[in-house]
Protein backbone atom coordinates (compact mmCIF):
# COMPACT_ATOMS: atom_id res chain seq x y z
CA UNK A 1 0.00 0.00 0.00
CA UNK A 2 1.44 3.48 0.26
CA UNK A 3 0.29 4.17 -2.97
CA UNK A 4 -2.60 4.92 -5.43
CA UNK A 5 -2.18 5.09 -8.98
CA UNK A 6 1.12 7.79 -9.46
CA UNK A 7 0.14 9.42 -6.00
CA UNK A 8 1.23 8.99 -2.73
CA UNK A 9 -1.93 8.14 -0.35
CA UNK A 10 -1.22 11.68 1.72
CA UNK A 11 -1.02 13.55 -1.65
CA UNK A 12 -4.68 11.73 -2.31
CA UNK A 13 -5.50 12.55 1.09
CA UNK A 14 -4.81 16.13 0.49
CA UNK A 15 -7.16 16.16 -2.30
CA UNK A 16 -10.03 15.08 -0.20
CA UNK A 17 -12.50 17.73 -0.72
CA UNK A 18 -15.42 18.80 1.83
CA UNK A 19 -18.41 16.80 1.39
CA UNK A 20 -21.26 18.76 -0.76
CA UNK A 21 -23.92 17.72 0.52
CA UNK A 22 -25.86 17.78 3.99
CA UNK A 23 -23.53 16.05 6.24
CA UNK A 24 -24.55 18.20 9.94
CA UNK A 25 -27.60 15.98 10.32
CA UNK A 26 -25.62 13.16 10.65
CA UNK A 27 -23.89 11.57 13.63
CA UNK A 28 -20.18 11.64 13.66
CA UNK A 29 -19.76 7.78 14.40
CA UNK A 30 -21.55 7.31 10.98
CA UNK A 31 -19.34 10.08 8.92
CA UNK A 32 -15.93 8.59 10.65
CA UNK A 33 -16.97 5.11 9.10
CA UNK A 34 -17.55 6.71 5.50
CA UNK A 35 -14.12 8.65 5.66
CA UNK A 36 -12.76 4.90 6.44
CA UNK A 37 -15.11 3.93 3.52
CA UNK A 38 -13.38 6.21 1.60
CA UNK A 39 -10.08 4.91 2.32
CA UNK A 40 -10.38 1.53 1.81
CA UNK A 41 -12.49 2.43 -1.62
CA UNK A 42 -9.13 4.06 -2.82
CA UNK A 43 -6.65 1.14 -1.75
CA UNK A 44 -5.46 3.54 1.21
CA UNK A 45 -4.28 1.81 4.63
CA UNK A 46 -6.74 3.44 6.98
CA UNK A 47 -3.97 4.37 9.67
CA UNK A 48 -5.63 6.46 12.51
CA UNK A 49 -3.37 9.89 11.51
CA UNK A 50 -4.85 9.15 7.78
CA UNK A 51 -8.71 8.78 8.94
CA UNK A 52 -8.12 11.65 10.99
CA UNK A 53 -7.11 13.98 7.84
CA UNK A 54 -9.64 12.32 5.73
CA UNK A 55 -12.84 12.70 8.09
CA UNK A 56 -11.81 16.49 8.98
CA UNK A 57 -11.30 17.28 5.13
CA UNK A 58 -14.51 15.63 3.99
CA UNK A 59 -16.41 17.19 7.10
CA UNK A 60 -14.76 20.14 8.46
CA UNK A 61 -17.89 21.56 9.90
CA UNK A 62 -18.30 18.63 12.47
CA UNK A 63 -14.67 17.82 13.38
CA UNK A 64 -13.25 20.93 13.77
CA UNK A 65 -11.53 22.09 16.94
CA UNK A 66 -13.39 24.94 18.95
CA UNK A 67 -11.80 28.31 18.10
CA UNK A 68 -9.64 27.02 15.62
CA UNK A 69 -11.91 25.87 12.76
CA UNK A 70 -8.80 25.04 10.24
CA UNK A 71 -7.40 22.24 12.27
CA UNK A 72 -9.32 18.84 13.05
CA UNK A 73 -10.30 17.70 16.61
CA UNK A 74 -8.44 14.54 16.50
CA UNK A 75 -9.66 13.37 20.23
CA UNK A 76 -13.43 13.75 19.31
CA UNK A 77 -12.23 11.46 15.76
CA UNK A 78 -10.50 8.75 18.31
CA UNK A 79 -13.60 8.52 20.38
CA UNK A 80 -15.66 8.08 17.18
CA UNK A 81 -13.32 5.19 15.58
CA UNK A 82 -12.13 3.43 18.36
CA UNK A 83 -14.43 3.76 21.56
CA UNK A 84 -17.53 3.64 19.53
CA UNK A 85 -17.22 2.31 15.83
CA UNK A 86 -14.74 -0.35 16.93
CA UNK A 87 -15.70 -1.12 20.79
CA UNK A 88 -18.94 -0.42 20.74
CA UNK A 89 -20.77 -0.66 17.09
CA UNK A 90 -18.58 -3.66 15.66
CA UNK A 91 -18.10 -1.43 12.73
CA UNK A 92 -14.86 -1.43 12.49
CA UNK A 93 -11.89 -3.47 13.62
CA UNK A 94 -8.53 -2.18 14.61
CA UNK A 95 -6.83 -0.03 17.05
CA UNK A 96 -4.61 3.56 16.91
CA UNK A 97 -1.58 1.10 16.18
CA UNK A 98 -2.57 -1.06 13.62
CA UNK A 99 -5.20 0.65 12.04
CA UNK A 100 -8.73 0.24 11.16
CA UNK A 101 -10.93 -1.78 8.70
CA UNK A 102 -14.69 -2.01 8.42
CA UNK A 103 -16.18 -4.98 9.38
CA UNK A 104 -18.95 -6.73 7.56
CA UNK A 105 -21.26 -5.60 10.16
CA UNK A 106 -19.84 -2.47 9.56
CA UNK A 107 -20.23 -2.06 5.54
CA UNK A 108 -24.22 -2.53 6.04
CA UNK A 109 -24.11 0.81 8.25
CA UNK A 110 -21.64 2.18 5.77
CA UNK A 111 -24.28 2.11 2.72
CA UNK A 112 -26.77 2.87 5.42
CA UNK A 113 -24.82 6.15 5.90
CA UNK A 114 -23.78 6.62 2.05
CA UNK A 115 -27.83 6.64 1.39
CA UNK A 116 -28.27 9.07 3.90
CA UNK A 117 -25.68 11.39 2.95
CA UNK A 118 -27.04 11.04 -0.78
CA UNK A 119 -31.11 11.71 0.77
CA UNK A 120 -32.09 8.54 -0.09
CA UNK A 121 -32.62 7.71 3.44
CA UNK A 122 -34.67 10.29 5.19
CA UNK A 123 -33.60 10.72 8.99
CA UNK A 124 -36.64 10.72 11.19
CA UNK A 125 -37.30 14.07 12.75
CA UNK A 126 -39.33 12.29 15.72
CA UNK A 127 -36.50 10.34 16.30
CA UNK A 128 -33.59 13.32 16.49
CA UNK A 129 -35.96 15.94 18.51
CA UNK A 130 -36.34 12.80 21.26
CA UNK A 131 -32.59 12.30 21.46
CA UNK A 132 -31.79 15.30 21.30
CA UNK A 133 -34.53 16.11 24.29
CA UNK A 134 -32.90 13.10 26.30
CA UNK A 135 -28.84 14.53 25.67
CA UNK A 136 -29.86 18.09 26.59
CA UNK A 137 -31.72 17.05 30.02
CA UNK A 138 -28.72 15.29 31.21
CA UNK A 139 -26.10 17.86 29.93
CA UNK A 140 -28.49 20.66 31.92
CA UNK A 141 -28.25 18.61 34.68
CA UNK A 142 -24.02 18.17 35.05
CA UNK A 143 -24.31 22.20 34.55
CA UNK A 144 -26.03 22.14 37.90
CA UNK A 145 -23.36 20.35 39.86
CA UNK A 146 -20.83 21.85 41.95
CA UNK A 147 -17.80 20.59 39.58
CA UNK A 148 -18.92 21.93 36.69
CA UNK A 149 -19.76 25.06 38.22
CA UNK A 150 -15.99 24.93 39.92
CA UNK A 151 -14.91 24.17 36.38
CA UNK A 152 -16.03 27.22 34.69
CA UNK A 153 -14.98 29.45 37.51
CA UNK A 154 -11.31 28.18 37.19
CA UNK A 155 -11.25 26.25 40.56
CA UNK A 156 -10.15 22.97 39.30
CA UNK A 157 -8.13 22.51 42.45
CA UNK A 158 -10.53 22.73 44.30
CA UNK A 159 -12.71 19.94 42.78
CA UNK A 160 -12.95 16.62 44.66
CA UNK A 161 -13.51 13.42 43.10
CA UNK A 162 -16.61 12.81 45.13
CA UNK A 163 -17.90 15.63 43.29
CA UNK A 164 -16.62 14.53 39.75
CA UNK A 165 -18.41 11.20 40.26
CA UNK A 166 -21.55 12.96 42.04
CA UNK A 167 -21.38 14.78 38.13
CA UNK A 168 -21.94 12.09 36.35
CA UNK A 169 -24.09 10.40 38.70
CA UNK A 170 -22.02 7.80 39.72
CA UNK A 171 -22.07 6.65 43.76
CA UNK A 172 -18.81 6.41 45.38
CA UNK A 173 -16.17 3.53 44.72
CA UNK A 174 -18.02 3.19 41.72
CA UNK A 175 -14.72 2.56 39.45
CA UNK A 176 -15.63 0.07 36.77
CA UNK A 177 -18.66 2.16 35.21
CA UNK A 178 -16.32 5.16 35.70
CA UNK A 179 -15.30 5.08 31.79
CA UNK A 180 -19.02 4.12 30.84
CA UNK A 181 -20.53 7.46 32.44
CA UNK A 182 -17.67 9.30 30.57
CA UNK A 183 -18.48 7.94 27.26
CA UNK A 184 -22.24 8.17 27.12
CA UNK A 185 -21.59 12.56 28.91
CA UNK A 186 -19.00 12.95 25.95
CA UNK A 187 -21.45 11.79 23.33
CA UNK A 188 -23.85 13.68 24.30
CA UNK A 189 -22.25 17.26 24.63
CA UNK A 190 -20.73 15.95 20.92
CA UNK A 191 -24.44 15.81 20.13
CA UNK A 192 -25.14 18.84 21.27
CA UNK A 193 -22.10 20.55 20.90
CA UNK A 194 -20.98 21.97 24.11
CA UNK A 195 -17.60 22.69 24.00
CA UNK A 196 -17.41 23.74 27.61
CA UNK A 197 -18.86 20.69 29.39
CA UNK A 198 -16.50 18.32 26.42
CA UNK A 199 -13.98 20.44 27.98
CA UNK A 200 -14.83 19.40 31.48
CA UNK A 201 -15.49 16.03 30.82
CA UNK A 202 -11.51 15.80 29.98
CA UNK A 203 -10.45 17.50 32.74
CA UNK A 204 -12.53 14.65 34.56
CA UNK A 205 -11.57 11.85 32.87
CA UNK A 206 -7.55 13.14 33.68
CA UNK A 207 -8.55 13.95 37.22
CA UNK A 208 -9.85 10.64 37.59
CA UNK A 209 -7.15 9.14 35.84
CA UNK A 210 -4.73 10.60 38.09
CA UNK A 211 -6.19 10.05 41.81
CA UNK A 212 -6.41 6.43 40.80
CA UNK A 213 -2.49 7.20 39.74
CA UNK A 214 -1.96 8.33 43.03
């Protein structure tokens, strides 16, 4: 692999344009796959670095980092391939090291998504508006809680991690659903794009991280 035709894969890469049609609708789990789609389609290794150029180039508007619009918010893409596509979904099979491939699970959801993207699959309104309901209600509610509140007022020190887990409404020694209470917060402020409470949620996944460290 390395290369397609006369080109080298990152000069293809480069020439990725931005997607024409109406991509926002769509959940970023669904446009990672199709940038791996895309990949694969042109004989292109889909290394993580490479599905990270592709997915921002093809859909700049949703993978963008906040406040700096030309570069791509390779965290967010890592979450999408590897903790949900590939540990979650089945769609794809890999790791950061390796790389990824989709799965035959994965390809049905891939033409799923291509036949959105193209309208020929209509997303259901009802079904967005209750989600979206659902993802706001519990991203109102972490805004309520002390550490959040600490967060935005620049007292990180001074959060505990009772508080952190109180957050995300986990009870004390509480460790191995820790990571699952992360994920499902950080897909939702994706969803509904708070930056600020993504933003917190990484400060608490470190903080956690690190008193476990300790």
């Amino acid at each position: 692999m390395g290369q397609t035709g006369m080109k080298k894969d990152e000069d293809v890469i480069r020439g990725v344009a931005e997607y024409e049609g109406n991509y926002l609708s769509l959940d970023k789990d669904r446009l990672v796959l199709f940038a791996v789609g895309l990949l694969e389609s042109k004989k292109i290794e889909p290394t993580f670095d490479k599905i990270v150029v592709t997915t921002f180039r093809l859909f700049p508007k949703k993978f963008s980092l906040i406040g700096f619009a030309e570069y791509p918010d390779g965290r967010t893409i890592y979450y999408c391939a590897y903790n949900h596509c590939t540990l979650d979904k089945k769609w794809l099979f890999g790791n950061v090291q390796s790389g990824f491939k989709v799965t035959e699970r994965g390809k049905y959801f891939l033409d799923e998504t291509k036949k959105m993207l193209e309208g020929k699959i209509l997303l259901t309104r009802t079904h967005q508006v209750i989600a979206r309901r659902k993802e706001t209600t519990f991203i109102t509610i972490l805004k309520k809680t002390n550490a959040y509140k600490k967060y935005v007022q620049s007292k990180k020190e001074a959060i505990g991690r009772a508080e952190i887990l109180e957050a995300l409404m986990l009870p004390p020694n509480s460790k191995s659903l820790i990571q699952t209470h992360l994920k499902k917060y950080l897909e939702y402020a994706n969803r509904v794009n708070d930056s600020s409470v993504v933003e917190f949620l990484r400060f608490a996944e470190d903080k956690l991280k690190g008193d476990n460290n300790a």
